[in-house]
C-alpha atoms as a PDB file:
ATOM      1  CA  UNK A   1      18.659 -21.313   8.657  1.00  0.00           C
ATOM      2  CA  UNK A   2      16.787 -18.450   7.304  1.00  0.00           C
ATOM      3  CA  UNK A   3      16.558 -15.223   8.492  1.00  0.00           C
ATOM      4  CA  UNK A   4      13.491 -13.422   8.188  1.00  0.00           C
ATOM      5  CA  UNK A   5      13.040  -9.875   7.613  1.00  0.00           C
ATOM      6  CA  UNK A   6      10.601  -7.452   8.928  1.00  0.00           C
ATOM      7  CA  UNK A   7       9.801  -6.878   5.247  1.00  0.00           C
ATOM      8  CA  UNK A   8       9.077 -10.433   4.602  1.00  0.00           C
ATOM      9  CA  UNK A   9       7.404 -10.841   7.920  1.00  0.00           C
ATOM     10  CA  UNK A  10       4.471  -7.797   6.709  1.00  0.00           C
ATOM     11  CA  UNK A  11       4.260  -9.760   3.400  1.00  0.00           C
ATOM     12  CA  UNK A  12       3.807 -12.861   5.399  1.00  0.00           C
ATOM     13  CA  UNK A  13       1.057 -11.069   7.155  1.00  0.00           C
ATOM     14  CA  UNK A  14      -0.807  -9.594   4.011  1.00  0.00           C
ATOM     15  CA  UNK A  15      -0.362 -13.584   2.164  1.00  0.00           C
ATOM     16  CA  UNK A  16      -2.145 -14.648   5.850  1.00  0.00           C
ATOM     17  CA  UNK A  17      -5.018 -12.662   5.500  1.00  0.00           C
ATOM     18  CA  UNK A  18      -5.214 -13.267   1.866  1.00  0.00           C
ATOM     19  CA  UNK A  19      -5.787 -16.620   2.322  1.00  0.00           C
ATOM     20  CA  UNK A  20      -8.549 -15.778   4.777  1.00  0.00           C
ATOM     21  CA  UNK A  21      -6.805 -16.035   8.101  1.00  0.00           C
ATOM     22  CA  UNK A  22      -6.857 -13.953  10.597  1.00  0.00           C
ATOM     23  CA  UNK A  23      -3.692 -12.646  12.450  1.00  0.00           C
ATOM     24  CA  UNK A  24      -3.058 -13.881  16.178  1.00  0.00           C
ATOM     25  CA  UNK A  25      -2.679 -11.545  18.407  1.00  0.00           C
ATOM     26  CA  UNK A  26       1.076 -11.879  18.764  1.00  0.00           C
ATOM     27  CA  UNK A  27       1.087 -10.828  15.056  1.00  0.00           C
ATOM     28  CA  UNK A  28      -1.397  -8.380  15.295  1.00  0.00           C
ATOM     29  CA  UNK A  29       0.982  -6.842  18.579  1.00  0.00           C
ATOM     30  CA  UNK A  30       4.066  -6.700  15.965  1.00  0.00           C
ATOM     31  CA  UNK A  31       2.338  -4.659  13.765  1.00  0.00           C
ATOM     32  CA  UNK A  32       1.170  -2.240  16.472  1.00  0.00           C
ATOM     33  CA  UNK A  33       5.147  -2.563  18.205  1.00  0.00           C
ATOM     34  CA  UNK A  34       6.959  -2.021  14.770  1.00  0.00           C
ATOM     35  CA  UNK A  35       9.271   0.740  14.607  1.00  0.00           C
ATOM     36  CA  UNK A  36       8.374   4.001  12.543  1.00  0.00           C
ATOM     37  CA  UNK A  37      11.020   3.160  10.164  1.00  0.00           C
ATOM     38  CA  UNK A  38       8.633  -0.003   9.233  1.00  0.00           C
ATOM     39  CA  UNK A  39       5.492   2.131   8.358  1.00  0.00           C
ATOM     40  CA  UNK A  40       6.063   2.226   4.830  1.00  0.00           C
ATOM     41  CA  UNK A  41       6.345  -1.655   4.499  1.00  0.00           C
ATOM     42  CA  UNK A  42       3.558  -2.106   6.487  1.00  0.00           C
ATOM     43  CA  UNK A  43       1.442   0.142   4.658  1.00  0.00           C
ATOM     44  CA  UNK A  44       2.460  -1.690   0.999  1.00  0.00           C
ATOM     45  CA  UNK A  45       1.127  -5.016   2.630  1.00  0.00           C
ATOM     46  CA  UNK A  46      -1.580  -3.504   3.494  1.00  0.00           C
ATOM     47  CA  UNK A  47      -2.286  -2.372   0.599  1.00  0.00           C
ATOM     48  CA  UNK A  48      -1.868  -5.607  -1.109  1.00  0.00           C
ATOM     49  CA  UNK A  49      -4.693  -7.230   1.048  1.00  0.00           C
ATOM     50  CA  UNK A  50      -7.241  -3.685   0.300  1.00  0.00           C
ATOM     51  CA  UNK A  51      -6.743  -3.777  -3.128  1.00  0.00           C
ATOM     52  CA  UNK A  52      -7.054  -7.167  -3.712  1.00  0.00           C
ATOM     53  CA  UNK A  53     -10.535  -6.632  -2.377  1.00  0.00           C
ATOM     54  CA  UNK A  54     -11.690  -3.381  -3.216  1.00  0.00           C
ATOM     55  CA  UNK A  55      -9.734  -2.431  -5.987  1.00  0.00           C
ATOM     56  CA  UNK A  56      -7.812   0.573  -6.832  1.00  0.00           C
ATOM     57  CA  UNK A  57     -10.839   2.803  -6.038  1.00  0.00           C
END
């Protein structure tokens, strides 16, 4: 079985969105219910989606 990080679980997230998808709200709620230790992580796949779309402007 694999075991899935919260680090692999944000990058999941940013490939989603990539793709065109949207979230669902239970995703969406995991981002908004992530601990503070998480920001960083969540922020970098964030990033991934914004720059693949505007750039590094």
């Amino acid at each position: 079985m694999k075991t899935v990080t919260a680090d692999s679980r944000w990058h999941a997230f940013a490939l989603k969105a990539l793709d065109g998808e949207c979230l669902t709200m239970e995703e969406g709620l995991a981002v908004l219910e992530a601990d503070d230790d998480e920001i960083l992580t969540i922020m970098q796949a964030a990033f991934q989606v914004r720059k693949h779309y505007y750039g590094k402007k």
